[in-house]
N, C-alpha and C. Protein backbone atom coordinates (compact mmCIF):
# COMPACT_ATOMS: atom_id res chain seq x y z
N UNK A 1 3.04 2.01 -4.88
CA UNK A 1 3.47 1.37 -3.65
C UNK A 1 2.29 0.63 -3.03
N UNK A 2 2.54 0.00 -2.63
CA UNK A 2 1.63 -1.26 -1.89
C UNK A 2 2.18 -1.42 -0.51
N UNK A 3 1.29 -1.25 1.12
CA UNK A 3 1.53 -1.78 1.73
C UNK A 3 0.83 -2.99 2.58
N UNK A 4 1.22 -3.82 3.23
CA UNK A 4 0.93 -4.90 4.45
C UNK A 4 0.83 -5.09 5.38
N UNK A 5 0.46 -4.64 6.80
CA UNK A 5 0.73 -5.02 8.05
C UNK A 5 0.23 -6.11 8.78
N UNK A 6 1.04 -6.62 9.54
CA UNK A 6 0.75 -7.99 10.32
C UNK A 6 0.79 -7.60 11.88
N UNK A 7 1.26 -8.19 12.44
CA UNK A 7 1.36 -8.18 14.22
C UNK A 7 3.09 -7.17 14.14
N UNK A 8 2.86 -5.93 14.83
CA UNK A 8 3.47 -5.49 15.22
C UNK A 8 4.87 -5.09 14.20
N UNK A 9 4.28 -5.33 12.65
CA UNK A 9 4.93 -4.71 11.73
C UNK A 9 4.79 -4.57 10.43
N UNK A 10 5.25 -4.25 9.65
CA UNK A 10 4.37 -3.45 8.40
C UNK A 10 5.67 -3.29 7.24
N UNK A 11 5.22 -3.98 6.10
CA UNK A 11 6.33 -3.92 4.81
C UNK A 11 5.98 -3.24 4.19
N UNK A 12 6.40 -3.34 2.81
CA UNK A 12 6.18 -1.74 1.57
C UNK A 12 6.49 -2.55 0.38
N UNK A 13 6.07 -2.90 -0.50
CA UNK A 13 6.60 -2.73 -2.30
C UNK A 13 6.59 -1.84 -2.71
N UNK A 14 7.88 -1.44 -2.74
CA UNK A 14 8.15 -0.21 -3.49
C UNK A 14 7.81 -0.19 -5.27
N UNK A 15 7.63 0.97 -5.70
CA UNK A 15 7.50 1.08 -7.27
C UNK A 15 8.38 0.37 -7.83
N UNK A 16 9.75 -0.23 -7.15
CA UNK A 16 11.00 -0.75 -8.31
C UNK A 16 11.22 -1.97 -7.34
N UNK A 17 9.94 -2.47 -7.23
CA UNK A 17 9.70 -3.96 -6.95
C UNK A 17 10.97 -4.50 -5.93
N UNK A 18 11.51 -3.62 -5.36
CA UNK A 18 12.07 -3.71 -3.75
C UNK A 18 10.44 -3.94 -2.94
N UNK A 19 11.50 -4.52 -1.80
CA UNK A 19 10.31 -4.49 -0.24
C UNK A 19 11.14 -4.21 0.40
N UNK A 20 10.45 -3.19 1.53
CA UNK A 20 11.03 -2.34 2.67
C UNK A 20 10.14 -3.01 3.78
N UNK A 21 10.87 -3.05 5.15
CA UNK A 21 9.67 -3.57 6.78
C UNK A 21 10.22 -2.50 7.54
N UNK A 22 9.86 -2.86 8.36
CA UNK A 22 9.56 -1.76 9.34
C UNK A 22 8.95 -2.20 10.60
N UNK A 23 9.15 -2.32 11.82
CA UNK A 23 8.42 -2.25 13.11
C UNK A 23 9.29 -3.49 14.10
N UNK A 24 8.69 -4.08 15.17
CA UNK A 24 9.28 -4.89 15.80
C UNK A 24 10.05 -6.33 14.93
N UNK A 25 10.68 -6.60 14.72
CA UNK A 25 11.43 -8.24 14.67
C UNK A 25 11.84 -8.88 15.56
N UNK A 26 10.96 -9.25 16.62
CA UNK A 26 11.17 -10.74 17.49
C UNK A 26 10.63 -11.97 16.94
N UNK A 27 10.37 -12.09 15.75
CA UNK A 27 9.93 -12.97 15.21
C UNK A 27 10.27 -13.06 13.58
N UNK A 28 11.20 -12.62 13.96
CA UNK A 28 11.97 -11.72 11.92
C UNK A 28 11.14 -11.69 11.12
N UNK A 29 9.95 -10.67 11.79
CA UNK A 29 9.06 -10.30 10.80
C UNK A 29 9.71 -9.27 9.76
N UNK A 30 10.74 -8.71 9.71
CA UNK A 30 11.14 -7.66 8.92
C UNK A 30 12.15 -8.46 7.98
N UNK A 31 12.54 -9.62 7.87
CA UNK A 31 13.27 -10.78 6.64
C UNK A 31 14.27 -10.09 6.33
N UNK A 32 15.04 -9.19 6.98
CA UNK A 32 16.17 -8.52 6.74
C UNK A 32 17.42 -9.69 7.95
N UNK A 33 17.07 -10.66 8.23
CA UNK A 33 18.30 -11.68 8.72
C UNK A 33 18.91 -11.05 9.89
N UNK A 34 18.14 -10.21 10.88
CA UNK A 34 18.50 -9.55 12.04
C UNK A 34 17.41 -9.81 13.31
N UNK A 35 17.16 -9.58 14.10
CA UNK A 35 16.30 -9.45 15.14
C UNK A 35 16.55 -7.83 15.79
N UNK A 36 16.93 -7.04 14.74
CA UNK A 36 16.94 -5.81 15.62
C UNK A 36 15.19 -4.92 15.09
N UNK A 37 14.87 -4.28 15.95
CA UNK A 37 13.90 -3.71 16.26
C UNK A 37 14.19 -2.57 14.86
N UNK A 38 13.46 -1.91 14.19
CA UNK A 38 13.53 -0.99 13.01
C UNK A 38 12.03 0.11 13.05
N UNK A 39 12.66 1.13 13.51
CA UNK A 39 11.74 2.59 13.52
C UNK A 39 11.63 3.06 11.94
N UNK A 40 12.18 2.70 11.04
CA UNK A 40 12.33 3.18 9.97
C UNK A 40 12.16 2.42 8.83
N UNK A 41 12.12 2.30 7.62
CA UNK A 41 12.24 1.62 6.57
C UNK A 41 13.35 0.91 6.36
N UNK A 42 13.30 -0.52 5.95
CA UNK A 42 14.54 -0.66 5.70
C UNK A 42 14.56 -1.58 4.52
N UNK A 43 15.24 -2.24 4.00
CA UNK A 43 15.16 -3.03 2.13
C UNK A 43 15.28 -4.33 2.94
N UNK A 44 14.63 -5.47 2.20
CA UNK A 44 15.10 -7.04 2.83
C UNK A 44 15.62 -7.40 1.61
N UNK A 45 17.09 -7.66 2.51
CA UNK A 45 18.11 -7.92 1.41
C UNK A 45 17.92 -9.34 0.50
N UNK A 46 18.47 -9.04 -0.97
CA UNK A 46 18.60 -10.12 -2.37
C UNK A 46 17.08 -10.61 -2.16
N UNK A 47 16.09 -9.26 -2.34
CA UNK A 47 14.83 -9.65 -2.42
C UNK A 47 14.23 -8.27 -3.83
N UNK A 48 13.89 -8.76 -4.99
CA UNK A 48 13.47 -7.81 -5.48
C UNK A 48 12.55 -8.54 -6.75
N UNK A 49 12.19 -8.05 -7.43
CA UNK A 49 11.09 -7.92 -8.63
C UNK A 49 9.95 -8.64 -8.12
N UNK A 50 9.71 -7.78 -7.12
CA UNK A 50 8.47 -8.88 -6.43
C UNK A 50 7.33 -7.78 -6.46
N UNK A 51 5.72 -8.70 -6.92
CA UNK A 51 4.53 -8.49 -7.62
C UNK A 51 3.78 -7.95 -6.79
N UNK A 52 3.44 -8.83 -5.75
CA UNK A 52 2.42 -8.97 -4.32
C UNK A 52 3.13 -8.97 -3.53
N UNK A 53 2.70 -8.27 -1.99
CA UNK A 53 3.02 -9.04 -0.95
C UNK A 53 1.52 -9.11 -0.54
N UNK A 54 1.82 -9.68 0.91
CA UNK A 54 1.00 -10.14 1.86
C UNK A 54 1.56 -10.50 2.95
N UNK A 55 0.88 -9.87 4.28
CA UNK A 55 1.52 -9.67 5.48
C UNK A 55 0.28 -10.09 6.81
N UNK A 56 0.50 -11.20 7.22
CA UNK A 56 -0.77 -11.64 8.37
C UNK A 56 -0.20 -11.87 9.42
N UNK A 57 -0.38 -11.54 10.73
CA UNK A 57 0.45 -12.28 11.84
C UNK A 57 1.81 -11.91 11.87
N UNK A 58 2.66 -13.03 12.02
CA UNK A 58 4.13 -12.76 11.74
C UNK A 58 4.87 -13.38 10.99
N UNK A 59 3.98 -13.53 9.68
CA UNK A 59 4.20 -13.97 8.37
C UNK A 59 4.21 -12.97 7.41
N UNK A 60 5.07 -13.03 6.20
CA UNK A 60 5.58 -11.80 5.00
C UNK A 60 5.43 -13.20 4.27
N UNK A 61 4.67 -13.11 2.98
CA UNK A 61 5.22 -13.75 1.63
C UNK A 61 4.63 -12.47 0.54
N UNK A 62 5.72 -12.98 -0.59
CA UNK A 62 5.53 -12.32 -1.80
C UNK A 62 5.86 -13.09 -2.93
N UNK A 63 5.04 -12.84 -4.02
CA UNK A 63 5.35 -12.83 -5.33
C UNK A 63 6.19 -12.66 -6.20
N UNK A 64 6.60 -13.54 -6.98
CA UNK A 64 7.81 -12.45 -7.72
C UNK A 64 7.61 -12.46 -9.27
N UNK A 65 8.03 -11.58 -9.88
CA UNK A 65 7.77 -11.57 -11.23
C UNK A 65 7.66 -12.70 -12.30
N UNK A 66 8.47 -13.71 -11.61
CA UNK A 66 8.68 -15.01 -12.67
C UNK A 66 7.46 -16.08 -11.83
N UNK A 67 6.80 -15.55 -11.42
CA UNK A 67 5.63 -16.37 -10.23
C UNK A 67 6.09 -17.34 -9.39
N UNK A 68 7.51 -16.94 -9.09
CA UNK A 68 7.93 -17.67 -7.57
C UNK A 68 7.36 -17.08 -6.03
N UNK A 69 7.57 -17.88 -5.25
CA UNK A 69 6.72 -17.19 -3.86
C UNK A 69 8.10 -17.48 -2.79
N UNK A 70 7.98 -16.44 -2.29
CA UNK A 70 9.24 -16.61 -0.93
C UNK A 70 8.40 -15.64 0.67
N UNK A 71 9.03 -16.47 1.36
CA UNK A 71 8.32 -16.31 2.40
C UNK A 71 8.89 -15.98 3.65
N UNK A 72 9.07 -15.53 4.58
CA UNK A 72 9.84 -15.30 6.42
C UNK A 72 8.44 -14.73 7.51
N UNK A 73 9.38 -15.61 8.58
CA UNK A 73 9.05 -14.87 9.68
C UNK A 73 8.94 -15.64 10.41
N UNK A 74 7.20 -16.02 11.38
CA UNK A 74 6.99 -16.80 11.85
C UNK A 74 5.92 -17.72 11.38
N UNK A 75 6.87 -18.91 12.22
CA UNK A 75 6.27 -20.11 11.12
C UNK A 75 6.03 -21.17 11.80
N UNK A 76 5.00 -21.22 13.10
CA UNK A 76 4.84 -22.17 14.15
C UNK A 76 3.65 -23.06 13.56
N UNK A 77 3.07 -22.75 12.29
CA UNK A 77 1.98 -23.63 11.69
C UNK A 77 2.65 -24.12 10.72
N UNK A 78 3.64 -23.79 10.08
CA UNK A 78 3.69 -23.91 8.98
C UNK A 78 3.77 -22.93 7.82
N UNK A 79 3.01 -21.60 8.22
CA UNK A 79 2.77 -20.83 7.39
C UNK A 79 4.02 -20.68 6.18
N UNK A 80 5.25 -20.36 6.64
CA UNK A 80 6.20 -20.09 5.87
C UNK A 80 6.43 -21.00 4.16
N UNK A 81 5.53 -22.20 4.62
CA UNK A 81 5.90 -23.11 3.33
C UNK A 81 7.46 -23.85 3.08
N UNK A 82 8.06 -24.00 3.77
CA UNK A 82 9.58 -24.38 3.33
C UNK A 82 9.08 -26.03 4.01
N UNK A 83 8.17 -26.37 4.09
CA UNK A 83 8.42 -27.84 5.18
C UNK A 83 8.53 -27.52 6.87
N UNK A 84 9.04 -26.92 7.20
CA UNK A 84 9.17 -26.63 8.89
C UNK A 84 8.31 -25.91 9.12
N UNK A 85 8.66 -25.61 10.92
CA UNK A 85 8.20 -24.49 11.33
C UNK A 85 9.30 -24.10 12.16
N UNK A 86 10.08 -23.66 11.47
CA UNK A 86 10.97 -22.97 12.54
C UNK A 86 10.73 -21.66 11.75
N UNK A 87 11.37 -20.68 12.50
CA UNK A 87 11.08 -19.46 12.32
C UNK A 87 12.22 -18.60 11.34
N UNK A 88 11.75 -18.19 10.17
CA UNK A 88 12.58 -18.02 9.47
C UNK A 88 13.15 -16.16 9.46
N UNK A 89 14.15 -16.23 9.30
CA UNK A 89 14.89 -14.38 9.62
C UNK A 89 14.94 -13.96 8.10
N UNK A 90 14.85 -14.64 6.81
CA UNK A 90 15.18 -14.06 5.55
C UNK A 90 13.99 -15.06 4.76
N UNK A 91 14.04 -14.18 3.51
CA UNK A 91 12.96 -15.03 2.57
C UNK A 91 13.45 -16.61 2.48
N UNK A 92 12.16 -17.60 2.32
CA UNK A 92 12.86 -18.66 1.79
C UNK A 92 11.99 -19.17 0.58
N UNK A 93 12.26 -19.83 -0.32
CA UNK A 93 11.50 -20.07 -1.61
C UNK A 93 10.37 -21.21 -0.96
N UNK A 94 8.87 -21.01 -1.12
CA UNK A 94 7.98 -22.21 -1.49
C UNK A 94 7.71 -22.86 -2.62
N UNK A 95 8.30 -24.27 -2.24
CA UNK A 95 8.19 -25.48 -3.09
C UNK A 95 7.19 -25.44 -4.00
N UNK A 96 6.99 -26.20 -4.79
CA UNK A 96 5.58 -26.03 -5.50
C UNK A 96 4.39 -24.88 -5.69
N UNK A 97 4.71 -23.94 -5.44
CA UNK A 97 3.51 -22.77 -5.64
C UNK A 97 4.23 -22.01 -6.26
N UNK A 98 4.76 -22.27 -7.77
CA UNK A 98 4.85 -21.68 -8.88
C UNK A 98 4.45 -22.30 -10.07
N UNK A 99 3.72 -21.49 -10.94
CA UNK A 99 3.60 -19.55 -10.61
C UNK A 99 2.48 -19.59 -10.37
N UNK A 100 2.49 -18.64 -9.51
CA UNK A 100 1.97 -18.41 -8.43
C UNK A 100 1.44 -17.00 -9.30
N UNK A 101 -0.27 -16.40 -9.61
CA UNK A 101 -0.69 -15.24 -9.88
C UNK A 101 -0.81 -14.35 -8.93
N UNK A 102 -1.36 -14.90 -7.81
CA UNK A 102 -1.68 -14.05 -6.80
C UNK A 102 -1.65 -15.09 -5.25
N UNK A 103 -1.75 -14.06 -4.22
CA UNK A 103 -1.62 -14.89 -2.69
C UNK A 103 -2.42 -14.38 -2.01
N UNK A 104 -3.01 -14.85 -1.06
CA UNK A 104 -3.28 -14.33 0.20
C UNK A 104 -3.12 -15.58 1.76
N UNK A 105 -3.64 -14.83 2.30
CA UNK A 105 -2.61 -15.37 4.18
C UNK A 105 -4.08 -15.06 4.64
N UNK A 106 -4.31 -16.60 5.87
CA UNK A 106 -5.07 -16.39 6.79
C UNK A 106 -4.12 -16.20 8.04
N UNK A 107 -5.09 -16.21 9.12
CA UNK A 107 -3.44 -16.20 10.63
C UNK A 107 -3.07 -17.25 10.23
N UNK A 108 -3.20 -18.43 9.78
CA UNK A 108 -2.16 -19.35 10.18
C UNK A 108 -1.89 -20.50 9.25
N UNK A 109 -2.31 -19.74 7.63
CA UNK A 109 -1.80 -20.70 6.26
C UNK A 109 -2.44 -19.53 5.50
N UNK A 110 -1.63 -20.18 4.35
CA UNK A 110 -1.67 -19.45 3.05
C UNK A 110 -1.69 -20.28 1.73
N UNK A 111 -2.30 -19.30 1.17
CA UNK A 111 -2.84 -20.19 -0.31
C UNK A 111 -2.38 -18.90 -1.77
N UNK A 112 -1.78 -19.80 -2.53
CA UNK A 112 -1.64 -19.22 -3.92
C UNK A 112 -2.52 -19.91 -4.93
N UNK A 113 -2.97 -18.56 -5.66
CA UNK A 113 -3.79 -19.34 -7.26
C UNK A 113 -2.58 -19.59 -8.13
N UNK A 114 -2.59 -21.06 -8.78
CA UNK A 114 -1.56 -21.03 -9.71
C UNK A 114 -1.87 -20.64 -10.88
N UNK A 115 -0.96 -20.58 -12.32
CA UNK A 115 -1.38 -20.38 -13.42
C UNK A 115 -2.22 -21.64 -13.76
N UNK A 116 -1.79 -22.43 -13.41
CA UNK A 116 -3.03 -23.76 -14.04
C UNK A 116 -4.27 -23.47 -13.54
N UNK A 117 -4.95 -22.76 -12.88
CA UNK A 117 -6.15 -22.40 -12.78
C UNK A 117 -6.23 -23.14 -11.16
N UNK A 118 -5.19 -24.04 -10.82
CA UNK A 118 -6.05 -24.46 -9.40
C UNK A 118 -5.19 -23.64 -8.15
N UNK A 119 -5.20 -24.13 -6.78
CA UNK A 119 -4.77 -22.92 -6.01
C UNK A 119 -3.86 -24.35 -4.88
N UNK A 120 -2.72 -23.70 -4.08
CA UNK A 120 -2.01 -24.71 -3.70
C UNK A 120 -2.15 -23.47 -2.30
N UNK A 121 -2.14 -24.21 -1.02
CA UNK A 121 -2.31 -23.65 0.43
C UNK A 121 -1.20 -24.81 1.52
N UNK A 122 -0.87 -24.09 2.26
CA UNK A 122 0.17 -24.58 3.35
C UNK A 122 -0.41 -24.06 4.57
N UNK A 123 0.25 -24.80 5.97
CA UNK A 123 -0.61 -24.22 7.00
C UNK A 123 -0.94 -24.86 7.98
N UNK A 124 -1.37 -24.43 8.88
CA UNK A 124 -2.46 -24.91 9.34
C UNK A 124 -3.78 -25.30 8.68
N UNK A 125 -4.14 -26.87 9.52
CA UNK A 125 -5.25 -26.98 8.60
C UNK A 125 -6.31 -27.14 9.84
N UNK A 126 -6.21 -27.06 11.02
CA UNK A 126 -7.37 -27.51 12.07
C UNK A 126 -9.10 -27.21 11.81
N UNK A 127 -9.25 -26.65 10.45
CA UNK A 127 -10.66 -25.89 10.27
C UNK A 127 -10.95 -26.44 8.67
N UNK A 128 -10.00 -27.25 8.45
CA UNK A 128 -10.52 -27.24 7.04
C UNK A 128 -9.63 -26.33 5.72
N UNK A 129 -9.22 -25.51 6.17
CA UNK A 129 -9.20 -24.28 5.38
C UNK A 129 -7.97 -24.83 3.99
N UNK A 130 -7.04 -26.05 4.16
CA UNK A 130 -6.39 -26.00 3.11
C UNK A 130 -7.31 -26.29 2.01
N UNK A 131 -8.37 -26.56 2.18
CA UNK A 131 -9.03 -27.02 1.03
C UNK A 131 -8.38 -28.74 0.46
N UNK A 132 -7.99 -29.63 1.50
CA UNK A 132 -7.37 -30.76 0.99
C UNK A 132 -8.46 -32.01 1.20
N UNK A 133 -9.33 -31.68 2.00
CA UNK A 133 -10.38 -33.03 2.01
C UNK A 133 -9.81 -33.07 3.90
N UNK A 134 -8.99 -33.00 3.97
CA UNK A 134 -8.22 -33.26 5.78
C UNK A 134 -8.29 -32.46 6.58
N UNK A 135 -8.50 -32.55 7.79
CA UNK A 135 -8.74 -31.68 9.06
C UNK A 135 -7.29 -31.84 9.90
């Protein structure tokens, strides 16, 4: 088991590549497609064989076995990867960052290494950090 915590809530990969959240969702940090508050574990539904997660802020993305990346929550930079920033209640697939080996999340973008050896980031960029040449 592997866990994540971000702002005010905390997921799980389970051994059988389920993810479970847990804690506040005013910001559907828990990607279970609700805004109710969760004291307990709960599964985020038609989400499974997933590798990694990673949990910053009020952002969830994960990995999935075939090196797709899906992502929820909050997404006022961008973080989520779908193109917007609206705030997403359930996983949604990121475009281009497959496959995806591994991830990680700053507060306010995220970057995957691909199998081609180079690494693809979404986000906020006010610091530099996508690594694109642009501020």
């Amino acid at each position: 088991m592997e866990l994540s915590a971000g702002d005010y809530a905390t997921c799980a990969l389970r051994r059988d590549e389920s993810v479970w959240c847990w804690g506040w969702n005013a910001e559907r940090a828990l990607g279970d497609g609700t805004t109710l508050w969760r004291t307990t574990p709960a599964p985020v539904p038609n989400l499974m064989h997933v590798t990694q997660i990673h949990r910053v802020g009020e952002t969830t993305c994960v990995v999935l076995t075939d090196g797709s990346v899906r992502c929820w929550g909050g997404n006022q930079f961008g973080t989520v990867g779908d193109g917007s920033y609206e705030t997403r209640l359930s996983p949604v697939s990121v475009l281009g960052a497959e496959p995806a080996l591994a991830i990680a999340m700053g507060q306010y973008h995220t970057c995957v290494a691909l199998a081609d050896g180079t690494a693809r980031c979404w986000g906020d960029n006010s610091q530099g950090q996508l690594g694109d040449g642009k501020l």
